[in-house]
Structure formats: structure tokens, C-alpha cells
C-alpha atoms as a PDB file:
ATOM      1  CA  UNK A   1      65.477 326.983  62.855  1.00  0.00           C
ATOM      2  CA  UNK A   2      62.757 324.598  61.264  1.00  0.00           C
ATOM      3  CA  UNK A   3      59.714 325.130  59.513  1.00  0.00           C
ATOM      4  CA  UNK A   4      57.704 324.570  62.767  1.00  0.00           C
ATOM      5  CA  UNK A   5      59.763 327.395  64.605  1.00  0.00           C
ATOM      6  CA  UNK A   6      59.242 329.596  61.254  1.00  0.00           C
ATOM      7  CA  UNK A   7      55.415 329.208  61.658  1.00  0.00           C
ATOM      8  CA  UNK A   8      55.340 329.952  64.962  1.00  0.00           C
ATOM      9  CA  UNK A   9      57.486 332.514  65.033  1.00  0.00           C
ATOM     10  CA  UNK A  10      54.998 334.275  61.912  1.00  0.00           C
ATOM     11  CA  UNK A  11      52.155 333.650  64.052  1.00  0.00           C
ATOM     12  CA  UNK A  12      53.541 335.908  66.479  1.00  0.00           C
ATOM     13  CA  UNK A  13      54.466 338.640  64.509  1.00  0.00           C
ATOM     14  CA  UNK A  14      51.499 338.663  62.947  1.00  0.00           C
ATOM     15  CA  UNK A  15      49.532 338.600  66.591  1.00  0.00           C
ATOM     16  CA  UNK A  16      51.900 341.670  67.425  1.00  0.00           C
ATOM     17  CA  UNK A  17      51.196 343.329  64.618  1.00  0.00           C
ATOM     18  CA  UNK A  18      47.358 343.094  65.019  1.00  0.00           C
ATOM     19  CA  UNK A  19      47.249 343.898  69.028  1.00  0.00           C
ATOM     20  CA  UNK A  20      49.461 347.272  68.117  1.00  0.00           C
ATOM     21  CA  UNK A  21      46.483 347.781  65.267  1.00  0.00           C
ATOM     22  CA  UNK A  22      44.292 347.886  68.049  1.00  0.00           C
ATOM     23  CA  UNK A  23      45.551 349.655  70.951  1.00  0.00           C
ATOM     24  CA  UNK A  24      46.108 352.340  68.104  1.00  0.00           C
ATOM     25  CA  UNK A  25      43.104 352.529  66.984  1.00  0.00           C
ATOM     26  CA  UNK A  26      41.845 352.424  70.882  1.00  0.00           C
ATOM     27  CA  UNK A  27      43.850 355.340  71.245  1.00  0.00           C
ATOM     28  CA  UNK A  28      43.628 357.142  68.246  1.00  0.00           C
ATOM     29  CA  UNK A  29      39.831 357.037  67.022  1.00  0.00           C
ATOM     30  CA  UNK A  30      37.489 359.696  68.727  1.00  0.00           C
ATOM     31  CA  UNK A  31      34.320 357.633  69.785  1.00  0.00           C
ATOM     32  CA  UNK A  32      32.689 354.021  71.828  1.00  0.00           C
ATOM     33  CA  UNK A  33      31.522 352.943  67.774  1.00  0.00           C
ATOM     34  CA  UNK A  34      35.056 353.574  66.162  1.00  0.00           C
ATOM     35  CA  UNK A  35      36.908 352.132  69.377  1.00  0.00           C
ATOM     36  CA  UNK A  36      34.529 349.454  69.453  1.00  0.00           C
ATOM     37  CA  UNK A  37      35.556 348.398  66.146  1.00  0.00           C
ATOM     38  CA  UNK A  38      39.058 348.559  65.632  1.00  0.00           C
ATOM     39  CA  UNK A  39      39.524 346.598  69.050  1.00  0.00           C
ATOM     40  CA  UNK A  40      37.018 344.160  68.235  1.00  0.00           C
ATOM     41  CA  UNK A  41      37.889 343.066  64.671  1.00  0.00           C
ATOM     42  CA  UNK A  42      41.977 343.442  65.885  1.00  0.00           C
ATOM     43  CA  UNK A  43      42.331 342.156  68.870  1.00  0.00           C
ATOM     44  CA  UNK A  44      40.293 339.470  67.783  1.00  0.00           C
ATOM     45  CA  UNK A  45      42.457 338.292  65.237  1.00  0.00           C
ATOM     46  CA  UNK A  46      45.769 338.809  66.974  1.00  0.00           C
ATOM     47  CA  UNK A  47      44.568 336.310  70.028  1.00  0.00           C
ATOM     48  CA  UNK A  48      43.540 334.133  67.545  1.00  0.00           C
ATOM     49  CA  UNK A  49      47.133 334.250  65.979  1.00  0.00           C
ATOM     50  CA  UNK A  50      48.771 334.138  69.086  1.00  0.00           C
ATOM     51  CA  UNK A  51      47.053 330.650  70.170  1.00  0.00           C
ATOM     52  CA  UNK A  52      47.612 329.387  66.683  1.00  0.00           C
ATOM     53  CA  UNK A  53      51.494 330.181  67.546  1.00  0.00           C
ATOM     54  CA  UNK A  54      51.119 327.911  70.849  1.00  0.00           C
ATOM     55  CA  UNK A  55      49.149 324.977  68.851  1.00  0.00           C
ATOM     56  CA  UNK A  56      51.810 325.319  66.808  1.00  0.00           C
ATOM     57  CA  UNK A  57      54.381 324.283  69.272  1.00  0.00           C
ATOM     58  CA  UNK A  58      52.557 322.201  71.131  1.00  0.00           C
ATOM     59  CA  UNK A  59      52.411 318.713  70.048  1.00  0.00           C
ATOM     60  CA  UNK A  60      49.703 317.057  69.287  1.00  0.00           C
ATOM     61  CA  UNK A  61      47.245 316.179  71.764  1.00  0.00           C
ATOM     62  CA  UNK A  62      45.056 317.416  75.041  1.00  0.00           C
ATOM     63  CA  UNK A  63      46.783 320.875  75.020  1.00  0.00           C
ATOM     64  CA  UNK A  64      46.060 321.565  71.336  1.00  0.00           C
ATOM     65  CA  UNK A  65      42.373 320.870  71.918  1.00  0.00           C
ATOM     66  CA  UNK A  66      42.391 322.744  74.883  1.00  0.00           C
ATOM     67  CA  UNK A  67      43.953 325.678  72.778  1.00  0.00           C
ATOM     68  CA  UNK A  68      41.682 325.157  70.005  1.00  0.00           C
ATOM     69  CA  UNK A  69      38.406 325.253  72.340  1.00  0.00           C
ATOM     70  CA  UNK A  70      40.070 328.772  73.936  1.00  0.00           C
ATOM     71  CA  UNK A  71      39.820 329.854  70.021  1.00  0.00           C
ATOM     72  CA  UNK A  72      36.446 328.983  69.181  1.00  0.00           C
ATOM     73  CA  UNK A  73      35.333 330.909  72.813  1.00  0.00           C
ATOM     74  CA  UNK A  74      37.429 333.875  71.581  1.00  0.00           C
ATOM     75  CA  UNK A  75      35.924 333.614  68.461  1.00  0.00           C
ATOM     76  CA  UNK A  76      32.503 333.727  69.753  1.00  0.00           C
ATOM     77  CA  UNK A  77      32.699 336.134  72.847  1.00  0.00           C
ATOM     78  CA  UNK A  78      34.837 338.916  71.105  1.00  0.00           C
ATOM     79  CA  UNK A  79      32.619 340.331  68.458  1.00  0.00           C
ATOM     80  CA  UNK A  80      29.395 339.279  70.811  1.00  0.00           C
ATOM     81  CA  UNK A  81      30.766 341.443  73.857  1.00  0.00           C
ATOM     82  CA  UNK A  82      31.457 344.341  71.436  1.00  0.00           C
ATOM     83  CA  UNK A  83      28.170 344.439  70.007  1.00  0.00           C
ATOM     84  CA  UNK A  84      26.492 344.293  73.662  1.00  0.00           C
ATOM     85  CA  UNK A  85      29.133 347.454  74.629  1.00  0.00           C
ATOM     86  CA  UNK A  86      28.068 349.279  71.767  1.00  0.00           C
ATOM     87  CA  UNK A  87      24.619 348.700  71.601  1.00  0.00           C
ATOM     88  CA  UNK A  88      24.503 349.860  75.532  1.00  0.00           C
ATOM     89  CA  UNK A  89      26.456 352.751  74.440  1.00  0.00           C
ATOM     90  CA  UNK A  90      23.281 353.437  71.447  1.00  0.00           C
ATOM     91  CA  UNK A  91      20.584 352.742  73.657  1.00  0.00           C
ATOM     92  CA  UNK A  92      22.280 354.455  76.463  1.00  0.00           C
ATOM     93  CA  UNK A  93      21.768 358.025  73.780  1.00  0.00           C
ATOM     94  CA  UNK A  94      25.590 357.907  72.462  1.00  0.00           C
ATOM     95  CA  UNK A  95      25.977 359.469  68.803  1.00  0.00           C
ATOM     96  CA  UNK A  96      28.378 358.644  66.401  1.00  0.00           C
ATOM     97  CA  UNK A  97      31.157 361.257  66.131  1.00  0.00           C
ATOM     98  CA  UNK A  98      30.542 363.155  62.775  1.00  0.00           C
ATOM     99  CA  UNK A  99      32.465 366.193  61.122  1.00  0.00           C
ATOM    100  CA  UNK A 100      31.013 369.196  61.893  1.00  0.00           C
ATOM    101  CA  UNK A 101      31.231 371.682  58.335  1.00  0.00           C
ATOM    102  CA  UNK A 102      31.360 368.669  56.124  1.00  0.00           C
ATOM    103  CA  UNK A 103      28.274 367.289  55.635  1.00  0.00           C
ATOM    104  CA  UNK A 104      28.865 367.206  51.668  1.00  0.00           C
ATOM    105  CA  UNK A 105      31.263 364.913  52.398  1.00  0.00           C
ATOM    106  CA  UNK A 106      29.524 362.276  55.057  1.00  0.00           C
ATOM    107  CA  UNK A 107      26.358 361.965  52.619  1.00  0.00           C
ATOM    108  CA  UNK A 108      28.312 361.636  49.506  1.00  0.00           C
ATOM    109  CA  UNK A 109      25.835 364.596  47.598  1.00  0.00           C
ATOM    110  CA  UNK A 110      25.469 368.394  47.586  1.00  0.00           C
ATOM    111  CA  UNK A 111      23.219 370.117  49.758  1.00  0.00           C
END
């Protein structure tokens, strides 16, 4: 293997690794604001390491822009799209999930 293989490979691994982060926390976290989150910042950053994988590979030249402009879109329209689902899901009357019991421990002080 050479070093551009290595890279690539890592890239991967690492976009892997941050895709499972978010269908996990998809799955796992109780409401739209949590979801919203963990698939956003994520998913994100695991498409972003995925493409760098492919630029990677590719040589230089129309494909690598083409890949780059797919990274600045990503870049842009991830985090914007959350925010528009989330602040629907606000202005739509959706409450963040709390702990019922433990209000001691959301606000940090004794009541």
C-alpha cells in the first residue's frame, strides 16, 4: 500500500465512524432537537470525509473540483436544512424533552 491508499483508506474509516455516530444518535436520542443535532453535526462530517477519501484518489483535475464544489454545498446545506427542520419543529409548538423529577439537576441550583 502507499501513503495515498493509507489516506484514503483513513478517510473512510473515519467517514464510517462518523455516519454510525449518527444513525446512533438518530436512533438513540428521544426528541426532533437532540436528533437534529447529532445527525447534523455527524453526518456532516462523515460526507465530508468520505469525499475527501475520493479527492484523494482522484487525480488531479475536473473531478477533484467537482468533488470539492459537492463539499462546500454539503457544507452549506447540512447545518442550514437542520436549522430550518428544527426551527419548524419550535414554531410548529415542539418542546425539548426534559427529565421529569430532576429539575435540580437541568438548572444546575436547588429549588
Amino acid at each position: 500500500m502507499n501513503l495515498v491508499e493509507i489516506v484514503a483508506l483513513a478517510l473512510v474509516a473515519v467517514s464510517v465512524f462518523f455516519s454510525f455516530v449518527a444513525v446512533v444518535g438518530f436512533v438513540r436520542l428521544p426528541d426532533v432537537f437532540a436528533r437534529a443535532h447529532a445527525a447534523s453535526k455527524s453526518e456532516t462530517l462523515g460526507a465530508l470525509c468520505g469525499l475527501a477519501a475520493a479527492a484523494v484518489v482522484l487525480n488531479p483535475g475536473t473531478e477533484t473540483v467537482k468533488i470539492a464544489l459537492l463539499m462546500m454545498f454539503i457544507l452549506v446545506t447540512g447545518p442550514t436544512a437542520t436549522h430550518a427542520i428544527v426551527r419548524a419543529a419550535m414554531l410548529g409548538g415542539t418542546t425539548p424533552w426534559t427529565r421529569t423529577g430532576n429539575e435540580r439537576e437541568l438548572t444546575g441550583g436547588e429549588r
